[in-house]
N, C-alpha and C. Protein backbone atom coordinates (compact mmCIF):
# COMPACT_ATOMS: atom_id res chain seq x y z
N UNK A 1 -10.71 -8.61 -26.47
CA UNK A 1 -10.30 -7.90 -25.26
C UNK A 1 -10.70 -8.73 -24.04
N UNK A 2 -10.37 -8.95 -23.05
CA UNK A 2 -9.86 -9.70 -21.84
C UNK A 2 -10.99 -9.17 -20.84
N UNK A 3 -12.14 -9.57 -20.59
CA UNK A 3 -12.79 -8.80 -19.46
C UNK A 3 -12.97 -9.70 -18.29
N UNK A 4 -12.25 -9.09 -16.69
CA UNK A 4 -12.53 -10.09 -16.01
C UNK A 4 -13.30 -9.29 -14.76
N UNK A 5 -13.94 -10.03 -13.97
CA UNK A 5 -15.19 -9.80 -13.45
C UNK A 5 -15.33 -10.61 -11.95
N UNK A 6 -14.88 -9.94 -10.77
CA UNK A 6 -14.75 -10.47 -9.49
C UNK A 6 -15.74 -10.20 -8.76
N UNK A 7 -15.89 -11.26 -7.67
CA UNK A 7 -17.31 -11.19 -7.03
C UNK A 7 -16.79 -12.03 -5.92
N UNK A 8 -17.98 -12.24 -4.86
CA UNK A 8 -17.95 -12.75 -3.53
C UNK A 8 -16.76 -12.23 -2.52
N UNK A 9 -16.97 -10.76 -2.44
CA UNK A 9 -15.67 -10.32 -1.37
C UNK A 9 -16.84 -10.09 -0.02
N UNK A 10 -16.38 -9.45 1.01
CA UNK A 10 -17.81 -9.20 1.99
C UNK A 10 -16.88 -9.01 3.21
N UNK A 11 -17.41 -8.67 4.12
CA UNK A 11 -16.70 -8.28 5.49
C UNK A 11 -17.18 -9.68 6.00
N UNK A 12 -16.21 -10.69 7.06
CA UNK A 12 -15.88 -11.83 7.65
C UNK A 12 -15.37 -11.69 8.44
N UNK A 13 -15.59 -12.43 10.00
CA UNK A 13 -14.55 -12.34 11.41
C UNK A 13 -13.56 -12.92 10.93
N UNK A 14 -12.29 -12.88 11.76
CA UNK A 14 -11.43 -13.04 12.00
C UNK A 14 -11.10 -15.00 12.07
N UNK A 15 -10.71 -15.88 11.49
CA UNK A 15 -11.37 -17.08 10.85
C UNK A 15 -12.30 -17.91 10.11
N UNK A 16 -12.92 -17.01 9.90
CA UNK A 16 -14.08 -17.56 8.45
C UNK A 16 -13.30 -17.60 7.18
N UNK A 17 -14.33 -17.57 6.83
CA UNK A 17 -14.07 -18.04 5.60
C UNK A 17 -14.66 -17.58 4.18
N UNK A 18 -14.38 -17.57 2.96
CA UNK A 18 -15.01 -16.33 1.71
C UNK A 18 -14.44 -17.31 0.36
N UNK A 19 -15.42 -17.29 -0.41
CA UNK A 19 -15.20 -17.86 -1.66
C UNK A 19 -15.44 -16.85 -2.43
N UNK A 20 -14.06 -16.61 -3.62
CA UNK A 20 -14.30 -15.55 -4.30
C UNK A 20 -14.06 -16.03 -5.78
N UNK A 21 -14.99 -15.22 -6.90
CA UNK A 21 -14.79 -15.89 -8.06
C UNK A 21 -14.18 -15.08 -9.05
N UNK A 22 -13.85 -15.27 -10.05
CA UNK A 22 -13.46 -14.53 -11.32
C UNK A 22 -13.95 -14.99 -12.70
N UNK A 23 -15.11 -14.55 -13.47
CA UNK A 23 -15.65 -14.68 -14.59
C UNK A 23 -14.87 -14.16 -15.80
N UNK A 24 -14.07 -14.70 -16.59
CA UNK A 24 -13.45 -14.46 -17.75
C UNK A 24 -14.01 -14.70 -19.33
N UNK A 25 -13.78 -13.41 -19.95
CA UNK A 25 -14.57 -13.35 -21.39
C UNK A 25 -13.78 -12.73 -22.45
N UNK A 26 -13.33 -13.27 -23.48
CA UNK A 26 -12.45 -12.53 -24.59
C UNK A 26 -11.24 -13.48 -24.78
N UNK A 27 -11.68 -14.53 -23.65
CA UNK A 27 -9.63 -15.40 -24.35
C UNK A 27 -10.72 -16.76 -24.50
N UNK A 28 -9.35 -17.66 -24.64
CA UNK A 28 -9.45 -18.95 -24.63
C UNK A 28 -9.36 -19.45 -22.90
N UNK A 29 -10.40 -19.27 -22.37
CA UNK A 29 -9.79 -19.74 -21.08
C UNK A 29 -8.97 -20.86 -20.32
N UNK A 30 -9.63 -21.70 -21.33
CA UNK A 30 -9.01 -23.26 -20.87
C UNK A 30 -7.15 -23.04 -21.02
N UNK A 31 -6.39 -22.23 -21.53
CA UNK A 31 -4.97 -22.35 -22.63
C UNK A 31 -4.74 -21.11 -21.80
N UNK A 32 -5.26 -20.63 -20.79
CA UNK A 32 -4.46 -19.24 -19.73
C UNK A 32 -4.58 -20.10 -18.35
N UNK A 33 -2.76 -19.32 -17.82
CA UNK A 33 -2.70 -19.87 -16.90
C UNK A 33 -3.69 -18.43 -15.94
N UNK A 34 -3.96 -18.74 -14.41
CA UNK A 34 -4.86 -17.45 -14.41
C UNK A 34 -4.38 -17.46 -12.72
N UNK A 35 -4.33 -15.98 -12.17
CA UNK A 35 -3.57 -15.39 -11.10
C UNK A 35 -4.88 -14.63 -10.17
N UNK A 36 -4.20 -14.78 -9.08
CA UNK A 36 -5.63 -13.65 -7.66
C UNK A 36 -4.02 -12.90 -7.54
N UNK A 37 -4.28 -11.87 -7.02
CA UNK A 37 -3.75 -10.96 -6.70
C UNK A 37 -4.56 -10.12 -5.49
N UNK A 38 -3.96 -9.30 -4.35
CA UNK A 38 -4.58 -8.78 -3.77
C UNK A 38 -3.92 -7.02 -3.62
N UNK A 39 -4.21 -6.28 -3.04
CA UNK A 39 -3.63 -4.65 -2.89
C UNK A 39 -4.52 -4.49 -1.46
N UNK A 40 -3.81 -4.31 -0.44
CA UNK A 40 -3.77 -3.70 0.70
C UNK A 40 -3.94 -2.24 0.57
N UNK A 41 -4.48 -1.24 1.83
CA UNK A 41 -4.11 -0.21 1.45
C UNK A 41 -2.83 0.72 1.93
N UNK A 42 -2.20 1.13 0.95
CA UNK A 42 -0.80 1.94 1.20
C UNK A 42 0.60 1.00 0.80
N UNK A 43 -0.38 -0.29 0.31
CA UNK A 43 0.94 -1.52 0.19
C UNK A 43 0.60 -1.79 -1.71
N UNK A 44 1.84 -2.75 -1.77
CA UNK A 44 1.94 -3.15 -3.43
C UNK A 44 0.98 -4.00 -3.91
N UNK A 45 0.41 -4.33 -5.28
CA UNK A 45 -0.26 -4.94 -5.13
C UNK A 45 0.55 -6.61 -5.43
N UNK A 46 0.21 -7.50 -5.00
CA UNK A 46 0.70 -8.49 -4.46
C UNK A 46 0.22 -10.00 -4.78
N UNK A 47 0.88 -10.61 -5.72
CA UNK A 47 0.60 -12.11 -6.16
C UNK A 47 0.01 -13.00 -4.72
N UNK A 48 -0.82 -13.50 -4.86
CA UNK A 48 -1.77 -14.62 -3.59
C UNK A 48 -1.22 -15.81 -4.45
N UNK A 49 -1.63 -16.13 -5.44
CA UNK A 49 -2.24 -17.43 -5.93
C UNK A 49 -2.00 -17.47 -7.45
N UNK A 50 -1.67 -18.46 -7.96
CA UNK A 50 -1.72 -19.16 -9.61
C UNK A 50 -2.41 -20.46 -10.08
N UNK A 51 -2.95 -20.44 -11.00
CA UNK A 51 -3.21 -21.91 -11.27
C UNK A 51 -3.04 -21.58 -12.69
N UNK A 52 -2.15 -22.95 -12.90
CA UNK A 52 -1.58 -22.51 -14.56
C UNK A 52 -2.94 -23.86 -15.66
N UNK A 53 -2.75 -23.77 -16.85
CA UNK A 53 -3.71 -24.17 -17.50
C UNK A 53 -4.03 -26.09 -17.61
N UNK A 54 -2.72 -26.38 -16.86
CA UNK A 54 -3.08 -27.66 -16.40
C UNK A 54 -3.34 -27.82 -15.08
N UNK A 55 -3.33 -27.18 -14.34
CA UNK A 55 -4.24 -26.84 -12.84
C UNK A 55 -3.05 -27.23 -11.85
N UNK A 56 -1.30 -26.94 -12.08
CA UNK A 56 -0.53 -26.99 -11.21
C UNK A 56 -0.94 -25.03 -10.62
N UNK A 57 -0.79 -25.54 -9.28
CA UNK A 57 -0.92 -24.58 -8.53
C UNK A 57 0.48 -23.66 -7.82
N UNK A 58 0.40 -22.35 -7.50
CA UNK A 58 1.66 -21.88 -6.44
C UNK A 58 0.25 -20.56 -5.93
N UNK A 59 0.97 -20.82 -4.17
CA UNK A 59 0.90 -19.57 -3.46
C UNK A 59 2.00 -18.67 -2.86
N UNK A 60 1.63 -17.92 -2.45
CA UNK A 60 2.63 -17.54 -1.89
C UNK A 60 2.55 -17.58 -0.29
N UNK A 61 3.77 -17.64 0.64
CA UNK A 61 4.36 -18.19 1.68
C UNK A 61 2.63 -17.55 2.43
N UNK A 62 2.52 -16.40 2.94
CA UNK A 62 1.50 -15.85 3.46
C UNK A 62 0.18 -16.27 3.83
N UNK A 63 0.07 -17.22 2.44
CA UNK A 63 -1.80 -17.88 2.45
C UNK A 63 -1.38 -19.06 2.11
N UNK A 64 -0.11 -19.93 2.16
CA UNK A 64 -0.25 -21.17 1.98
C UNK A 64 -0.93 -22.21 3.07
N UNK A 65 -2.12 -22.91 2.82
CA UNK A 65 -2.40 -23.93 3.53
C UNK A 65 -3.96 -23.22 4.00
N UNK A 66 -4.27 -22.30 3.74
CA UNK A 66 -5.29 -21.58 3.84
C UNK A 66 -6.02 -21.10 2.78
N UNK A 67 -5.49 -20.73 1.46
CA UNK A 67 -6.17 -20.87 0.40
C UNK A 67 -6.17 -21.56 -0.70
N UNK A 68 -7.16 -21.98 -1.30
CA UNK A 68 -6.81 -22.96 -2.70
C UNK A 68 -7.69 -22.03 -3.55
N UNK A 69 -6.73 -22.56 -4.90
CA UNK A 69 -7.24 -21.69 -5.79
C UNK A 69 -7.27 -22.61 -7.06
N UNK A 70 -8.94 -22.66 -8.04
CA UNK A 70 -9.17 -23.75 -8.73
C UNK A 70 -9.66 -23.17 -10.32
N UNK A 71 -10.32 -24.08 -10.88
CA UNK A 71 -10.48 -23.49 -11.87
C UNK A 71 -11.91 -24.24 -12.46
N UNK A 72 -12.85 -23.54 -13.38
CA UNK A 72 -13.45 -24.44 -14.20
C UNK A 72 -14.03 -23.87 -15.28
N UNK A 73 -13.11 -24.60 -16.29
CA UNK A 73 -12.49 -24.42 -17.46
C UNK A 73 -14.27 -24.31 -18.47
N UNK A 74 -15.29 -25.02 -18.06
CA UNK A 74 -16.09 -24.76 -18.70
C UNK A 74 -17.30 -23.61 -18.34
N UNK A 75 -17.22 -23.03 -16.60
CA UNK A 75 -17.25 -21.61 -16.68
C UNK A 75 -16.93 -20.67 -17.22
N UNK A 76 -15.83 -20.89 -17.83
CA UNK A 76 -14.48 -19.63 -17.93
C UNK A 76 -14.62 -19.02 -16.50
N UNK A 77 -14.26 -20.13 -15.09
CA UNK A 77 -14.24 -19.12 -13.81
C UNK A 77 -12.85 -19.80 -13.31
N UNK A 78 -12.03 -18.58 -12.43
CA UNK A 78 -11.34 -19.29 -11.56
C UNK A 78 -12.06 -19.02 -10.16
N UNK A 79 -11.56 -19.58 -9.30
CA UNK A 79 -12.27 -19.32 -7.77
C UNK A 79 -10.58 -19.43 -7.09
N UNK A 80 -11.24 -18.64 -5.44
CA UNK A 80 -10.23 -18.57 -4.53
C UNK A 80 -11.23 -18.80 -3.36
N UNK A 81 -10.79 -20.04 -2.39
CA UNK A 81 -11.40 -20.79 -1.29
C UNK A 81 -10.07 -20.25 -0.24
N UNK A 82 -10.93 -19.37 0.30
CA UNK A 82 -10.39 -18.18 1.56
C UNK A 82 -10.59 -18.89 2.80
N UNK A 83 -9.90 -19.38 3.70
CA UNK A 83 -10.45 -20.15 5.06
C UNK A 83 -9.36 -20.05 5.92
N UNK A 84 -9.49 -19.76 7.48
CA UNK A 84 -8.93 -19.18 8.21
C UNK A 84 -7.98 -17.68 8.29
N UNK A 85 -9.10 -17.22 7.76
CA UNK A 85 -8.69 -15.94 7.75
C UNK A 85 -8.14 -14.72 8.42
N UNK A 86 -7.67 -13.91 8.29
CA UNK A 86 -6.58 -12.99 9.37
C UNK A 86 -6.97 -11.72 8.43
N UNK A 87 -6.82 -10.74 9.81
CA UNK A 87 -7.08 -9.48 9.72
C UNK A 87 -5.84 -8.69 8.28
N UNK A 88 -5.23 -9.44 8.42
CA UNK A 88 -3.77 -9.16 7.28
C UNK A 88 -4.00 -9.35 6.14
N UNK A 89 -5.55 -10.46 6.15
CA UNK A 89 -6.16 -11.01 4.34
C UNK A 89 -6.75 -9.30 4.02
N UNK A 90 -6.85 -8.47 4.74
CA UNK A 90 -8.15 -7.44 4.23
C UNK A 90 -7.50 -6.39 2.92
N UNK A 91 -8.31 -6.49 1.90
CA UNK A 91 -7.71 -6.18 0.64
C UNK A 91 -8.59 -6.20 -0.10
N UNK A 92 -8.49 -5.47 -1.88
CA UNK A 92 -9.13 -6.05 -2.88
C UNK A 92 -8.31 -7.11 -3.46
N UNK A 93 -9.29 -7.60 -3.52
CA UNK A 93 -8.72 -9.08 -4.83
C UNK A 93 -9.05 -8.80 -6.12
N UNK A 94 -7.99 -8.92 -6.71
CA UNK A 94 -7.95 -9.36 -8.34
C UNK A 94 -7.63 -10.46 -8.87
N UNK A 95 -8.88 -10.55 -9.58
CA UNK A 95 -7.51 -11.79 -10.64
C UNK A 95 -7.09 -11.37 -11.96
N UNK A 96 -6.28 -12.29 -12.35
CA UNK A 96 -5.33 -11.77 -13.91
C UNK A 96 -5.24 -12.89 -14.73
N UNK A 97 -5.24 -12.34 -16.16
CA UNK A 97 -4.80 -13.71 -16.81
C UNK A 97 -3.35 -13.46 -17.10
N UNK A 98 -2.72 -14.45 -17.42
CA UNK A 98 -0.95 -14.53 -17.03
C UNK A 98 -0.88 -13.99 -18.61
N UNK A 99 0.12 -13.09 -18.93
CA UNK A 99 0.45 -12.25 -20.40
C UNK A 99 -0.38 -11.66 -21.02
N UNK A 100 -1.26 -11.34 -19.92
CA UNK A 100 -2.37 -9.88 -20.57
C UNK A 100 -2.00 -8.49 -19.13
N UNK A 101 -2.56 -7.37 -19.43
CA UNK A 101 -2.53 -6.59 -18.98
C UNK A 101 -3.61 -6.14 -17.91
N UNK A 102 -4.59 -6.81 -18.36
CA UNK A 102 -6.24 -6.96 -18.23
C UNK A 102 -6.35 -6.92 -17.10
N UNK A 103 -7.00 -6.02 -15.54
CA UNK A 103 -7.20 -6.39 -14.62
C UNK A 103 -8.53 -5.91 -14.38
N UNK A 104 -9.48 -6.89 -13.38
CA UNK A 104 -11.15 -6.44 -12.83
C UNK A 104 -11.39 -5.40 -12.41
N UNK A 105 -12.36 -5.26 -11.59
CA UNK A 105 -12.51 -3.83 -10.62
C UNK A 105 -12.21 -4.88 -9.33
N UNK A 106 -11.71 -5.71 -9.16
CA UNK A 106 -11.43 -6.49 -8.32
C UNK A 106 -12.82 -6.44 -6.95
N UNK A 107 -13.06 -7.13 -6.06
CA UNK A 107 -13.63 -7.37 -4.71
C UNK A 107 -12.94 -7.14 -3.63
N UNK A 108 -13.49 -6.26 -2.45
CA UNK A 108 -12.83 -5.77 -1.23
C UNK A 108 -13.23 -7.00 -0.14
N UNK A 109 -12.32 -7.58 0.29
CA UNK A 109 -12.32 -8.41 1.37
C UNK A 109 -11.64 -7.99 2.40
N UNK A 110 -12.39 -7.73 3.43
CA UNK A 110 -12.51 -7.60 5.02
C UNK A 110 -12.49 -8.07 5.98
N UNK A 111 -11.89 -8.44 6.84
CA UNK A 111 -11.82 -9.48 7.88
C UNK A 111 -11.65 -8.40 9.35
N UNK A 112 -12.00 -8.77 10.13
CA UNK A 112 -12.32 -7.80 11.15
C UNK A 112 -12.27 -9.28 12.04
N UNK A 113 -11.64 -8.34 13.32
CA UNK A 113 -10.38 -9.28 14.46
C UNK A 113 -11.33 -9.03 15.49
């Protein structure tokens, strides 16, 4: 079973910056491609970021050039490097592994303008 495990969310002004991680246990981590996701409130929840299992990356239009999202394969962690941030980032984050169902209790990230 797929347990994933998010951390480093926190309230941040309005351009800082937040490194957030995801601890994965139950797969093969290295052989999943692995996803952040975020949920606003009253909105969908919403693909950020991918990094597939050879470490090609996609974001989406919103956080491109502002977040990177990495991996290390002998953690079993992915990370998301949050920098210049906007009141529009404020959300929980999740991450996912790509063809599981499996999602964290995700981390609330806050940004205050």
């Amino acid at each position: 079973q797929v347990q994933l495990a998010e951390s480093g969310g926190g309230l941040v002004q309005a351009g800082g910056s937040l490194r957030l991680s995801c601890a994965a246990s139950g797969i093969i981590f290295s052989r999943n491609a692995m996803s952040w996701y975020r949920q606003a409130p009253g909105k969908q929840r919403e693909l950020v970021a991918q990094i597939s299992r050879g470490g090609s990356t996609y974001y989406a239009d919103s956080v491109k050039g502002r977040f990177t999202i990495s991996r290390d394969n002998a953690k079993n962690t992915v990370y998301l490097q949050m920098s210049s941030l906007k009141s529009e980032d404020t959300a929980v984050y999740y991450c996912k592994t790509l063809g599981t169902a499996s999602w964290g209790q995700g981390t609330q990230v806050t940004v205050s303008s």
